[in-house]
C-alpha atoms as a PDB file:
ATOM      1  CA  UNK A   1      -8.161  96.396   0.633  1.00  0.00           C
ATOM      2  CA  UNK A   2     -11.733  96.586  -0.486  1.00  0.00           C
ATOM      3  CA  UNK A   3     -12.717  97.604  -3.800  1.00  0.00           C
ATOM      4  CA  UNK A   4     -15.479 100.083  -4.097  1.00  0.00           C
ATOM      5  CA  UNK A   5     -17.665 100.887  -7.454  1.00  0.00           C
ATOM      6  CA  UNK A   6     -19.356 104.119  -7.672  1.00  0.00           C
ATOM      7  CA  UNK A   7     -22.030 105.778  -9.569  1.00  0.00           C
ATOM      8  CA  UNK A   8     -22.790 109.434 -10.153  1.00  0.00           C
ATOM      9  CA  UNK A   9     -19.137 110.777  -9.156  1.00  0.00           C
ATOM     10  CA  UNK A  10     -19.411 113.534 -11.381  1.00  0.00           C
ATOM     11  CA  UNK A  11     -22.191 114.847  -9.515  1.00  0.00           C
ATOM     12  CA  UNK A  12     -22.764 116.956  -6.242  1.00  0.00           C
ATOM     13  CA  UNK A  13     -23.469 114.471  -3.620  1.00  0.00           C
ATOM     14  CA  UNK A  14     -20.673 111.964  -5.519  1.00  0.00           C
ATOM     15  CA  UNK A  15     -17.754 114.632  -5.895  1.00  0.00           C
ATOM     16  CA  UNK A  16     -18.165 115.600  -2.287  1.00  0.00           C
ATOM     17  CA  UNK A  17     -17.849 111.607  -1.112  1.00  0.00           C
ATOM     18  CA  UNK A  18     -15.114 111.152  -3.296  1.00  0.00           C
ATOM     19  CA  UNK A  19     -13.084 113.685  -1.979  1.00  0.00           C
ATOM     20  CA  UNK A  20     -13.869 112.080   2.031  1.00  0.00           C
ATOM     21  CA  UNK A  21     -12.511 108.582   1.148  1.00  0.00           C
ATOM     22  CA  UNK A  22      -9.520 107.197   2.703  1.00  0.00           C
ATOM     23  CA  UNK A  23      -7.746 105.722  -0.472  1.00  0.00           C
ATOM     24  CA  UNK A  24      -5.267 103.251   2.002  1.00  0.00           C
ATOM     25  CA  UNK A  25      -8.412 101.481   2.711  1.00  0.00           C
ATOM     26  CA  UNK A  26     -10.195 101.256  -0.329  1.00  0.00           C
ATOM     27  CA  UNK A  27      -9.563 100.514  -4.347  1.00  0.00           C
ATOM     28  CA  UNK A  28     -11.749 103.102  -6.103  1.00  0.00           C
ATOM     29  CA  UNK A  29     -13.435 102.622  -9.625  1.00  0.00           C
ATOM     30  CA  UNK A  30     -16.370 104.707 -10.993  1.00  0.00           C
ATOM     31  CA  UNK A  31     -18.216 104.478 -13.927  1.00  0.00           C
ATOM     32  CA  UNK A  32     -20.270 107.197 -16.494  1.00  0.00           C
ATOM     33  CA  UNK A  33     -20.338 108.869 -19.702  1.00  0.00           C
ATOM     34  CA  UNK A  34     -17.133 110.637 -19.171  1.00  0.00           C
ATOM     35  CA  UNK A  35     -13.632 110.687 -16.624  1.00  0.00           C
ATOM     36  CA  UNK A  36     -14.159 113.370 -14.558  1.00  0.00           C
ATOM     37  CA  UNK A  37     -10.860 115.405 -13.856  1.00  0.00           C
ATOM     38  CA  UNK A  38      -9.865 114.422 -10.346  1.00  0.00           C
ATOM     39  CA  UNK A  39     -10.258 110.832 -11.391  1.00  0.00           C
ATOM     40  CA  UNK A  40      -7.170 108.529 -13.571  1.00  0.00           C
ATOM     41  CA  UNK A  41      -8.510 107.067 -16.573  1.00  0.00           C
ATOM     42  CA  UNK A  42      -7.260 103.667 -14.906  1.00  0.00           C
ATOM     43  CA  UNK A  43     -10.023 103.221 -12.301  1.00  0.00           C
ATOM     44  CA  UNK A  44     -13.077 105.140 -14.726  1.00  0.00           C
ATOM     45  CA  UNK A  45     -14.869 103.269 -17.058  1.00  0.00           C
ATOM     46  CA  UNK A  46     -16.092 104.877 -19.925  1.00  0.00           C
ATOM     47  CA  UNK A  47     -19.478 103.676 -20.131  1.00  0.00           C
ATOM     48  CA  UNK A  48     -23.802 105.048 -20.349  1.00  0.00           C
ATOM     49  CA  UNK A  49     -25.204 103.726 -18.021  1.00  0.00           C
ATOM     50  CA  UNK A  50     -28.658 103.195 -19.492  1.00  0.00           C
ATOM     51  CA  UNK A  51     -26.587 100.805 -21.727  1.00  0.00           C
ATOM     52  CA  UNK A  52     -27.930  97.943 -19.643  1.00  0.00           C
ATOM     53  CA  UNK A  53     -26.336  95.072 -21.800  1.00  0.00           C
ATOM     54  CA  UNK A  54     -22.730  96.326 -21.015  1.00  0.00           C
ATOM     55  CA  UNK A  55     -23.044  96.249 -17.277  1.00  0.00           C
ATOM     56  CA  UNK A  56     -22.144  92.393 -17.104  1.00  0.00           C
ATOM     57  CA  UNK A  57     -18.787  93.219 -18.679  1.00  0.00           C
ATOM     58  CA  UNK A  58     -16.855  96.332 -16.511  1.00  0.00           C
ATOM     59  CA  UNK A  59     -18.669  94.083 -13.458  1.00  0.00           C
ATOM     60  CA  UNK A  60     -16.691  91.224 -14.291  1.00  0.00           C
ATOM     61  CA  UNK A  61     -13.736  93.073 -14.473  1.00  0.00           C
ATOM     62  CA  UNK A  62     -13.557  95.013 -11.565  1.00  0.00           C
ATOM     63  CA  UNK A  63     -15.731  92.640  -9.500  1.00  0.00           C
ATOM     64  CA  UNK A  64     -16.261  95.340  -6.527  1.00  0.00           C
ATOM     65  CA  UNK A  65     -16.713  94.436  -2.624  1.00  0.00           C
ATOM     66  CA  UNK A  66     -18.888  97.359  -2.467  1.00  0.00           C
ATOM     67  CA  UNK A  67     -21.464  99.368  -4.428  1.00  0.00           C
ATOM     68  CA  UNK A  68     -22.562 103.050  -3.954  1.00  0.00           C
ATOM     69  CA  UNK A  69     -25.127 103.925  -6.172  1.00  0.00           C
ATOM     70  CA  UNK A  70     -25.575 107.881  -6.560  1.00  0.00           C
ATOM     71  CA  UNK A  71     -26.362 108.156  -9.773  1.00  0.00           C
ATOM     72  CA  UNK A  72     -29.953 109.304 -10.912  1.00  0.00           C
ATOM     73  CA  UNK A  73     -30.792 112.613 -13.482  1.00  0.00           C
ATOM     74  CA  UNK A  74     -32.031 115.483 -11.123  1.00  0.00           C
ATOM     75  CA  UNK A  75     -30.585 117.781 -13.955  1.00  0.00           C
ATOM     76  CA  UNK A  76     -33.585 120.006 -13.871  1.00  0.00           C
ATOM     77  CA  UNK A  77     -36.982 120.556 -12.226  1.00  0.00           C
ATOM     78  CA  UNK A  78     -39.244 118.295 -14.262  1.00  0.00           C
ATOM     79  CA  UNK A  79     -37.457 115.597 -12.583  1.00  0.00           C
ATOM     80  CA  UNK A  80     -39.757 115.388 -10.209  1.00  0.00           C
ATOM     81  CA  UNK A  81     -42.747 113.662 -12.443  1.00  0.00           C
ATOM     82  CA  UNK A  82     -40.653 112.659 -15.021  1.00  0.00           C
ATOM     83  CA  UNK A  83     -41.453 109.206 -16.714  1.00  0.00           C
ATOM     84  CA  UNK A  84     -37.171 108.854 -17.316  1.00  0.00           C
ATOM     85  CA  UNK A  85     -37.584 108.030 -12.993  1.00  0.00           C
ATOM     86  CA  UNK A  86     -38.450 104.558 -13.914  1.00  0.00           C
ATOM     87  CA  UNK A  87     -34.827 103.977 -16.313  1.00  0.00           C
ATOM     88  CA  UNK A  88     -33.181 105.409 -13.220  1.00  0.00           C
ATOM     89  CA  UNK A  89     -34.771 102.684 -11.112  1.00  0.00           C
ATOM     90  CA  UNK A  90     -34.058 100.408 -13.403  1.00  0.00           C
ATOM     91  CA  UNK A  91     -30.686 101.264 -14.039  1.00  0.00           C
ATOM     92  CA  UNK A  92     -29.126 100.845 -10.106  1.00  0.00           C
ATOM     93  CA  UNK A  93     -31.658  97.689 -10.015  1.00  0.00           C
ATOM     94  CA  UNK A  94     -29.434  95.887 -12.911  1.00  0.00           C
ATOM     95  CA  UNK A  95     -26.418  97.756 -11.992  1.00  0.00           C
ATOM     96  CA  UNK A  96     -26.761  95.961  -8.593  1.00  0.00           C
ATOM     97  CA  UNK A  97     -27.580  92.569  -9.359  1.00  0.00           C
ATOM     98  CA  UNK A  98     -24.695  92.284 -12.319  1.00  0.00           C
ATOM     99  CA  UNK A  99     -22.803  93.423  -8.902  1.00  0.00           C
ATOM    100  CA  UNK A 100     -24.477  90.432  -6.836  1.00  0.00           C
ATOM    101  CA  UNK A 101     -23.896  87.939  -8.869  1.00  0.00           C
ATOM    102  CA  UNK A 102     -20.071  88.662  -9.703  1.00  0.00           C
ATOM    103  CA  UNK A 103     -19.614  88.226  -5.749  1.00  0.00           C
ATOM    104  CA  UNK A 104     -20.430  91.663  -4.658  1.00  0.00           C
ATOM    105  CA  UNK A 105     -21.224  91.871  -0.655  1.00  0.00           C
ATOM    106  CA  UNK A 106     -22.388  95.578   0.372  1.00  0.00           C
ATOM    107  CA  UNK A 107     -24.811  97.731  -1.649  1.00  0.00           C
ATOM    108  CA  UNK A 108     -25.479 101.618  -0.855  1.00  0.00           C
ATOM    109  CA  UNK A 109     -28.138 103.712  -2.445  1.00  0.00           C
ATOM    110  CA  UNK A 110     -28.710 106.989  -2.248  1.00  0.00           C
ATOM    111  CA  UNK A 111     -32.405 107.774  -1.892  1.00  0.00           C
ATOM    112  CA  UNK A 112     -34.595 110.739  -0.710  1.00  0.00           C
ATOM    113  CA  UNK A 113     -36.571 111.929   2.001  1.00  0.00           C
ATOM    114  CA  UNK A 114     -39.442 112.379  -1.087  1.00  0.00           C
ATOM    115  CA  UNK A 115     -40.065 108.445  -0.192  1.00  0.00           C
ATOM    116  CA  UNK A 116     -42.152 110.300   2.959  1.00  0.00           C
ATOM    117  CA  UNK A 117     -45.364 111.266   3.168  1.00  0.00           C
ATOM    118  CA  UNK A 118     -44.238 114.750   3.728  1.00  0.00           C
ATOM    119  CA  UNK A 119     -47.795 115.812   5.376  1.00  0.00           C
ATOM    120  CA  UNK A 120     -46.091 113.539   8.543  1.00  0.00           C
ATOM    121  CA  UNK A 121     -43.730 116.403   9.259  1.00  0.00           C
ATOM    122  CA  UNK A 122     -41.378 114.944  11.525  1.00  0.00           C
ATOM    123  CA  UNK A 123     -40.139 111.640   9.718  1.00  0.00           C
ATOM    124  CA  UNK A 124     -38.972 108.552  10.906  1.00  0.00           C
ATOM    125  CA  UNK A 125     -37.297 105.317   9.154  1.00  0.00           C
ATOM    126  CA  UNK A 126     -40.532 103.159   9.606  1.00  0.00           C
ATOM    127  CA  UNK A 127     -43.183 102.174   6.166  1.00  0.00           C
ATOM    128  CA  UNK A 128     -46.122 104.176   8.288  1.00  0.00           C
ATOM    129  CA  UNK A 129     -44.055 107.129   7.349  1.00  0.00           C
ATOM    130  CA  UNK A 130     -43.957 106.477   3.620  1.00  0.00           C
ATOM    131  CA  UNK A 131     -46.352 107.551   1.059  1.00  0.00           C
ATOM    132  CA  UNK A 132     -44.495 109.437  -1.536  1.00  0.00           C
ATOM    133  CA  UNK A 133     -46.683 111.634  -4.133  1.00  0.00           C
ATOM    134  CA  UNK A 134     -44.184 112.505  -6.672  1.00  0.00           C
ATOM    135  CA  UNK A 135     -42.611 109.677  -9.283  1.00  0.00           C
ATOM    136  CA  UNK A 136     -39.062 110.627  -8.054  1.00  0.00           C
ATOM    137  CA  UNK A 137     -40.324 109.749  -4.444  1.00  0.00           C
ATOM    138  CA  UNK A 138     -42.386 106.507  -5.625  1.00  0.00           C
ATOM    139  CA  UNK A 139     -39.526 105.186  -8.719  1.00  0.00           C
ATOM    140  CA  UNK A 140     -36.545 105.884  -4.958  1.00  0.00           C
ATOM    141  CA  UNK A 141     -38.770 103.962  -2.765  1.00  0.00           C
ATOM    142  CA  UNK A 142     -39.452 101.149  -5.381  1.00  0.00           C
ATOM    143  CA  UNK A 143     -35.468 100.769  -5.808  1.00  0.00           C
ATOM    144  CA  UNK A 144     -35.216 100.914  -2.702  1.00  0.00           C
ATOM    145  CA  UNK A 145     -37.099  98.015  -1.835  1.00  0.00           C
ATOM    146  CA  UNK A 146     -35.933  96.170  -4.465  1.00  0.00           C
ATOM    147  CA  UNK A 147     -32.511  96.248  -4.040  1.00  0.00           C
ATOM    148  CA  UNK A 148     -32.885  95.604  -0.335  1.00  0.00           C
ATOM    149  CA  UNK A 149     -34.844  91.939  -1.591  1.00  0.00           C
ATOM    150  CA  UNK A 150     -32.062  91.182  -4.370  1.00  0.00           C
ATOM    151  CA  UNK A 151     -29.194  91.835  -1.356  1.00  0.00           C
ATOM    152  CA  UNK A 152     -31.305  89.556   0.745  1.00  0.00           C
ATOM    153  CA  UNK A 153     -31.598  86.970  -1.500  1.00  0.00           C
ATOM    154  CA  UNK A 154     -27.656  86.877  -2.126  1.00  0.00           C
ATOM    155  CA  UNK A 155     -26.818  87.407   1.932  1.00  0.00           C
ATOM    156  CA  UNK A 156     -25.404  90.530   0.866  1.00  0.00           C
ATOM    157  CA  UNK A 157     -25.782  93.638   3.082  1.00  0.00           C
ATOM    158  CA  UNK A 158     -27.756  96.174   2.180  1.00  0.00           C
ATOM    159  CA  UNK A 159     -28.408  99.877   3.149  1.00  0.00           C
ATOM    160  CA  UNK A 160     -29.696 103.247   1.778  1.00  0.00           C
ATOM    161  CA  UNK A 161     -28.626 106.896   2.608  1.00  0.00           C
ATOM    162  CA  UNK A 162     -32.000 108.475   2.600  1.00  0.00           C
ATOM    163  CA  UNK A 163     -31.186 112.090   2.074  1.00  0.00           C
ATOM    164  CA  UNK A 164     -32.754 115.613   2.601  1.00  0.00           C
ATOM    165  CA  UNK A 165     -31.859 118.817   1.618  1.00  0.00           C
ATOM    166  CA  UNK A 166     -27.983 118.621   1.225  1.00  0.00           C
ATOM    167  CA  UNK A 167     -25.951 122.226   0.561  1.00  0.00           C
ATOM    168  CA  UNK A 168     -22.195 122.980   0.258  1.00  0.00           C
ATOM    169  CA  UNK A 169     -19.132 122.833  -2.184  1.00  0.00           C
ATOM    170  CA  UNK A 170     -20.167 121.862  -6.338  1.00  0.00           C
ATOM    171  CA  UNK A 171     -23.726 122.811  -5.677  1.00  0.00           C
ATOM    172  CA  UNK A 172     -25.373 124.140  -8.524  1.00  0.00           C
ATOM    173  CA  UNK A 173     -26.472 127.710  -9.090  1.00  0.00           C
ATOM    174  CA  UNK A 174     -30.054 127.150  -8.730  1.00  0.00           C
ATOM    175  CA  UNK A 175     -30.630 125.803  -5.204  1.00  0.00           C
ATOM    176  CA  UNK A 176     -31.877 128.097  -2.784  1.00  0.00           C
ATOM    177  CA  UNK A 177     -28.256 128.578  -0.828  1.00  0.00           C
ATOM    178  CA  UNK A 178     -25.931 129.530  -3.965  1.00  0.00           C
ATOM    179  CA  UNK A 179     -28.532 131.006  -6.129  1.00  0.00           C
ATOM    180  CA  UNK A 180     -29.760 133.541  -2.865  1.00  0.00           C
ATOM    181  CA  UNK A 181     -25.777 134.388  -2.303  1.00  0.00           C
ATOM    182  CA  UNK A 182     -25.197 135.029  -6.031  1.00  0.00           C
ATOM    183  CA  UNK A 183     -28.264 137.141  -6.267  1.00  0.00           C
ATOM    184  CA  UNK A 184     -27.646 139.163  -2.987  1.00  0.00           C
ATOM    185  CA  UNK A 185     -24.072 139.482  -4.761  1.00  0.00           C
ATOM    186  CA  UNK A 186     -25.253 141.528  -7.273  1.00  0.00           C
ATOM    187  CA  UNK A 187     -27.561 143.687  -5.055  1.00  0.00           C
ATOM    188  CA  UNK A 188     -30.625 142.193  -6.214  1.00  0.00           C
ATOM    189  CA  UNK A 189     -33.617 142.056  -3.995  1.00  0.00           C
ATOM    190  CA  UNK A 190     -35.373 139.326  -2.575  1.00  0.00           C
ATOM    191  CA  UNK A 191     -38.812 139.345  -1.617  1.00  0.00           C
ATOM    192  CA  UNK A 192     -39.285 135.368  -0.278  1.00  0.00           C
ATOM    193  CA  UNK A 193     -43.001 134.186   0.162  1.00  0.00           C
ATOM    194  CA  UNK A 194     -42.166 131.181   1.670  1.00  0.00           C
ATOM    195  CA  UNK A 195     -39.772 132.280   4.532  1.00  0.00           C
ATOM    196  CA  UNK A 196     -42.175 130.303   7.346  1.00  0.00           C
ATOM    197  CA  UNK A 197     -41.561 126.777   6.188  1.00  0.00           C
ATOM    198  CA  UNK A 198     -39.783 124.485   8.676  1.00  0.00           C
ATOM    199  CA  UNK A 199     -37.004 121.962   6.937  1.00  0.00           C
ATOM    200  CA  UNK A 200     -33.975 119.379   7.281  1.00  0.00           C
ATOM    201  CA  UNK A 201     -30.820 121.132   5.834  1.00  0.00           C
ATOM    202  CA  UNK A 202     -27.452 119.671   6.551  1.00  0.00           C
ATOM    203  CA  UNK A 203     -23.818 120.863   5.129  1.00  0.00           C
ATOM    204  CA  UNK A 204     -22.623 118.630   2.268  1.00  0.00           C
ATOM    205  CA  UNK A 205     -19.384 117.318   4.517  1.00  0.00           C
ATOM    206  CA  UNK A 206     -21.429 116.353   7.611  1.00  0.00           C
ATOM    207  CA  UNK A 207     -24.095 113.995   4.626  1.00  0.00           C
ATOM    208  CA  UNK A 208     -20.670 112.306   3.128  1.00  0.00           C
ATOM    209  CA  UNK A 209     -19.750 111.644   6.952  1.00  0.00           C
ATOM    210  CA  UNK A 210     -23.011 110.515   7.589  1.00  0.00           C
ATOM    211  CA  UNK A 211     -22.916 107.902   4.533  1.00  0.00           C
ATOM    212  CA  UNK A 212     -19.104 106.527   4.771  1.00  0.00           C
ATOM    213  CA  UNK A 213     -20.090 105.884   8.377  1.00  0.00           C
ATOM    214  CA  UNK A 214     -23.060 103.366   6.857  1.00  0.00           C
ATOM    215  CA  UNK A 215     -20.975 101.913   4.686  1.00  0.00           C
ATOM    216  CA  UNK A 216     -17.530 101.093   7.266  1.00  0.00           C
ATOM    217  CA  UNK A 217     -19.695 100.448  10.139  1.00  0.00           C
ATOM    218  CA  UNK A 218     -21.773  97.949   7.441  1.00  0.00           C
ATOM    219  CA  UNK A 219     -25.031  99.472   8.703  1.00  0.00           C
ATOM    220  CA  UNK A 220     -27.892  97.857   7.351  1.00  0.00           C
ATOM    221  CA  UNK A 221     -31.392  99.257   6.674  1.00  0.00           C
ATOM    222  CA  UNK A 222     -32.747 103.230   5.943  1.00  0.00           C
ATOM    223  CA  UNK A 223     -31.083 105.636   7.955  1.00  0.00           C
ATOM    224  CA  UNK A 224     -32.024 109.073   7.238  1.00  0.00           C
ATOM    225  CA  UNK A 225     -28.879 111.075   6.560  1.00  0.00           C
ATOM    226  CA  UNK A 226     -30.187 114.918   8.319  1.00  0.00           C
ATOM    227  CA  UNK A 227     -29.309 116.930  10.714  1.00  0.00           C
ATOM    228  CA  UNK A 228     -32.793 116.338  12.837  1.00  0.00           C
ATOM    229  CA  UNK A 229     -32.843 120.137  13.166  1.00  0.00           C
ATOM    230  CA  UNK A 230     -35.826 122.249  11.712  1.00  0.00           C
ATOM    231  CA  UNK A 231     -34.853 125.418   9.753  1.00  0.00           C
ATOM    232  CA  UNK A 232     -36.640 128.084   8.213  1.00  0.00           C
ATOM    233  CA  UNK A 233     -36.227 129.279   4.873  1.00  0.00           C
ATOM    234  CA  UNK A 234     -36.060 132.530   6.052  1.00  0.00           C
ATOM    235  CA  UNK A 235     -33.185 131.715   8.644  1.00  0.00           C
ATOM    236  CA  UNK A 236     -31.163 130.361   5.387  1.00  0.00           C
ATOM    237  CA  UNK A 237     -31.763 133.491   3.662  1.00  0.00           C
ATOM    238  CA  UNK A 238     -31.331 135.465   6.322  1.00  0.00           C
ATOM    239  CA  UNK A 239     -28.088 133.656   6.986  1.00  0.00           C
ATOM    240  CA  UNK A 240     -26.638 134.117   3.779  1.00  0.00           C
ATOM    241  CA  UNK A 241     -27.605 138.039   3.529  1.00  0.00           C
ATOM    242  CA  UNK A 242     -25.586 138.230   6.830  1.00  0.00           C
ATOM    243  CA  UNK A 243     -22.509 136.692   5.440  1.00  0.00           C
ATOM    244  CA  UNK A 244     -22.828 138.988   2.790  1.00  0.00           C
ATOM    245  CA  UNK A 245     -23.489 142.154   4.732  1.00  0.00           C
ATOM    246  CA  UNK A 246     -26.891 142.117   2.337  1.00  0.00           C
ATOM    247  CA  UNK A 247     -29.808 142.056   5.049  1.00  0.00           C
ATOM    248  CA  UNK A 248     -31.037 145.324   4.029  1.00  0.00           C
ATOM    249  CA  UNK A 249     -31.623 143.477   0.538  1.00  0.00           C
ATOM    250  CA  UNK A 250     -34.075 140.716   1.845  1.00  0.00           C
ATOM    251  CA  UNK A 251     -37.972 141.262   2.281  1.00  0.00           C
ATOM    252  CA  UNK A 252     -40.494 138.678   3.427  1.00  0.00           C
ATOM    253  CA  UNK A 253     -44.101 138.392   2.814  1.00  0.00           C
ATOM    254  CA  UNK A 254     -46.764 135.780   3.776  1.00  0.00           C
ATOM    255  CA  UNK A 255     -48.702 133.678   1.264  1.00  0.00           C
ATOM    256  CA  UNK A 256     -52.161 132.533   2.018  1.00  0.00           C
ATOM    257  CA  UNK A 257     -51.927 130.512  -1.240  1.00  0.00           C
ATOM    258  CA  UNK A 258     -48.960 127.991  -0.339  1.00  0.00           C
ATOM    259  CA  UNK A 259     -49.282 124.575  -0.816  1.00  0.00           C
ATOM    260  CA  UNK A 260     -46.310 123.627   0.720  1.00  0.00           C
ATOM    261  CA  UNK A 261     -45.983 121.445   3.605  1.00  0.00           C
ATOM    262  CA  UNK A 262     -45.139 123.831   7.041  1.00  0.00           C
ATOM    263  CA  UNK A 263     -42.408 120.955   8.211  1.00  0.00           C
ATOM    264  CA  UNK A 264     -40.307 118.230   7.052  1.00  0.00           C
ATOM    265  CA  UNK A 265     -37.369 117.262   9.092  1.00  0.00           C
ATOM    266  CA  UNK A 266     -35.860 114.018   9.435  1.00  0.00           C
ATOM    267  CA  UNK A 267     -35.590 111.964  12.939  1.00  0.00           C
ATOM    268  CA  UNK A 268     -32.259 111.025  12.829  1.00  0.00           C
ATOM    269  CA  UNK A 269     -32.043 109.842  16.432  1.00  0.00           C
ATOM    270  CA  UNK A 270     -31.138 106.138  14.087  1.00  0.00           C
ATOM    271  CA  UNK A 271     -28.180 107.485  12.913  1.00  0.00           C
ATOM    272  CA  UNK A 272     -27.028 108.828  15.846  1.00  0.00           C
ATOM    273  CA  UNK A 273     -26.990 105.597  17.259  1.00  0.00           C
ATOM    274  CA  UNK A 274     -23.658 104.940  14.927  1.00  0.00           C
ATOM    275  CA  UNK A 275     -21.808 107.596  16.374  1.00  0.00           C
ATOM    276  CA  UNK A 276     -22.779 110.916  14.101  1.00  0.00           C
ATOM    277  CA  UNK A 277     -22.915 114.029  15.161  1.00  0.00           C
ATOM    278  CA  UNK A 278     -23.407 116.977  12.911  1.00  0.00           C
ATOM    279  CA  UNK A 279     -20.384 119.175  12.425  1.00  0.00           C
ATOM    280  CA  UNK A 280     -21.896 122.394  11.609  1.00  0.00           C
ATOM    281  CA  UNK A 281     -23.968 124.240  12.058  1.00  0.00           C
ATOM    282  CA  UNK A 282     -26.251 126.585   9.640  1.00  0.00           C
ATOM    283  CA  UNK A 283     -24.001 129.222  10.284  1.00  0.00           C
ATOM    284  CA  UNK A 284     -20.629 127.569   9.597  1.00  0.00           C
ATOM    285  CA  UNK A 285     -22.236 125.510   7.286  1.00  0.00           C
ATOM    286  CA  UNK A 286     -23.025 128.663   5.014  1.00  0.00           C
ATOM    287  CA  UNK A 287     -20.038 130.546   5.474  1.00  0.00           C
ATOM    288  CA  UNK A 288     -18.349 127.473   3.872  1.00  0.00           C
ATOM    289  CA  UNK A 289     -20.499 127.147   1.279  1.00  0.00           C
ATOM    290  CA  UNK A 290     -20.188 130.801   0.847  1.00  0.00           C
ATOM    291  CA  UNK A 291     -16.071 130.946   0.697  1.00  0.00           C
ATOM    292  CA  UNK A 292     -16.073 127.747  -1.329  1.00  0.00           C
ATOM    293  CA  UNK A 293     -18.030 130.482  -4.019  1.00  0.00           C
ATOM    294  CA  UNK A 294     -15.818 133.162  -3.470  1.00  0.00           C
ATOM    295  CA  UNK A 295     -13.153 130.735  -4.180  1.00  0.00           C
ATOM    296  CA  UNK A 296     -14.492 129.196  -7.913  1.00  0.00           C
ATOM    297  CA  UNK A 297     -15.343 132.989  -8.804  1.00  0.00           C
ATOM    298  CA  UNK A 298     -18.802 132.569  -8.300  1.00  0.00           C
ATOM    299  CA  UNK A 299     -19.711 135.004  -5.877  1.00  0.00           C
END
């Protein structure tokens, strides 16, 4: 049985995985600031992770077969240009090569589809396609390149989960899914200005799918983890209003000022070549999101 170290399991993106592994096949630790509840105390180690001269020691001890690294702060919107971006990157970069060089073989890292030059549109897995303008985008590429050179250099496989927009169970209030459902909930109206835009969204369940299959089928390289399906942010809102029997609720109106980019979807003809295949669609996709509210009392 292989043993498998995660970061970031208290998070959305790391609860969700958690709860997809197969525990006959692999020996689970995790390690962060504090034991989540649906982990044992036996397999967490209690430990900050920006502590970079204790990394050496809970490596030794569990000395893992594989490494998924989720963890980065995306706690709020400043993220984006924040400075702390760089700790982050430095953080999996250590985290992995304590892991290297205590005999670890497979590395995954979760990156993001910010590592595009999002004026592309329709992005592929290739360096013509990235040109990130944000320090999240530029600090996840850097990693990224890193750790595939330190795997390299220690014939270890490497491979990274590069991820776009990702909804479903444990999101947090303020993404555009939950936060439209729990504002439609309370009969408040929505006038979007940005209904037009084209993007990548894919149900939480199908993006854990997407990464265990990296990891057993030891894929190596960026594969974009999307459903290669442009959606508009008005069909999401408009989807969620119709769950809700809130349509009347929802208003749309054109902004000559936007600066967003009109498309960004993911190619993920590369990943299909594994085997995946999306599982839902935006309309299952939401109502799942949506009863997974109604369930925690959030809706």
């Amino acid at each position: 049985m292989e043993r498998m170290l995660l970061t970031g399991v208290s998070g959305f993106l790391g609860r969700n995985f958690m709860e997809c592994l197969d525990r006959s096949k692999y020996e689970i630790y995790a390690v962060g600031r504090n034991c989540p509840g649906f982990m044992d105390e036996e397999h967490f180690f209690v430990h900050d992770l920006k502590n970079l001269s204790a990394i050496s020691v809970y490596m030794k001890e569990i000395r893992p077969d594989i490494l998924v690294l989720f963890a980065w702060d995306v706690s709020t919107q400043s993220y984006w240009e924040s400075l702390d971006n760089c700790l982050w990157a430095d953080i999996c970069i250590q985290t992995a090569k304590a892991f290297l060089e205590n005999g670890g073989r497979q590395i995954l890292f979760a990156g993001t589809s910010a590592s595009y030059d999002y004026g592309k549109g329709w992005l592929k897995e290739l360096p013509e396609y990235e040109h990130p303008s944000s320090m999240y985008g530029i600090t996840k590429l850097y990693t990224s390149q890193v750790l595939a050179k330190l795997a390299a250099e220690y014939h270890a496989l490497y491979s990274e989960a590069r991820l776009f927009a990702i909804y479903g169970r444990y999101e947090k209030l303020e993404r555009l899914v939950p936060l439209t459902a729990w504002r439609l909930s309370r009969n408040e109206k929505i006038v979007n200005r940005c209904g037009d835009l084209l993007r990548d969204y894919i149900y939480i369940e199908d993006a854990v799918k997407a990464i265990l299959m990296l990891i057993e089928q030891k894929a190596a390289g960026i594969y974009n983890i999307s459903s290669g399906k442009p959606v508009s942010i008005g069909q999401i809102i408009m989807q969620v209003a119709e769950e809700l029997g809130k349509e009347d609720l929802v208003a749309f109106e054109h902004s000559e000022k936007s600066k967003d980019f009109p498309l960004i979807v993911g190619d993920n003809a590369k990943l299909e070549t594994l085997g995946f295949v999306c599982g839902h669609s935006l309309q299952s996709g939401v109502k799942m999101a949506l009863e997974w509210m109604r369930k925690e009392g959030k809706l």
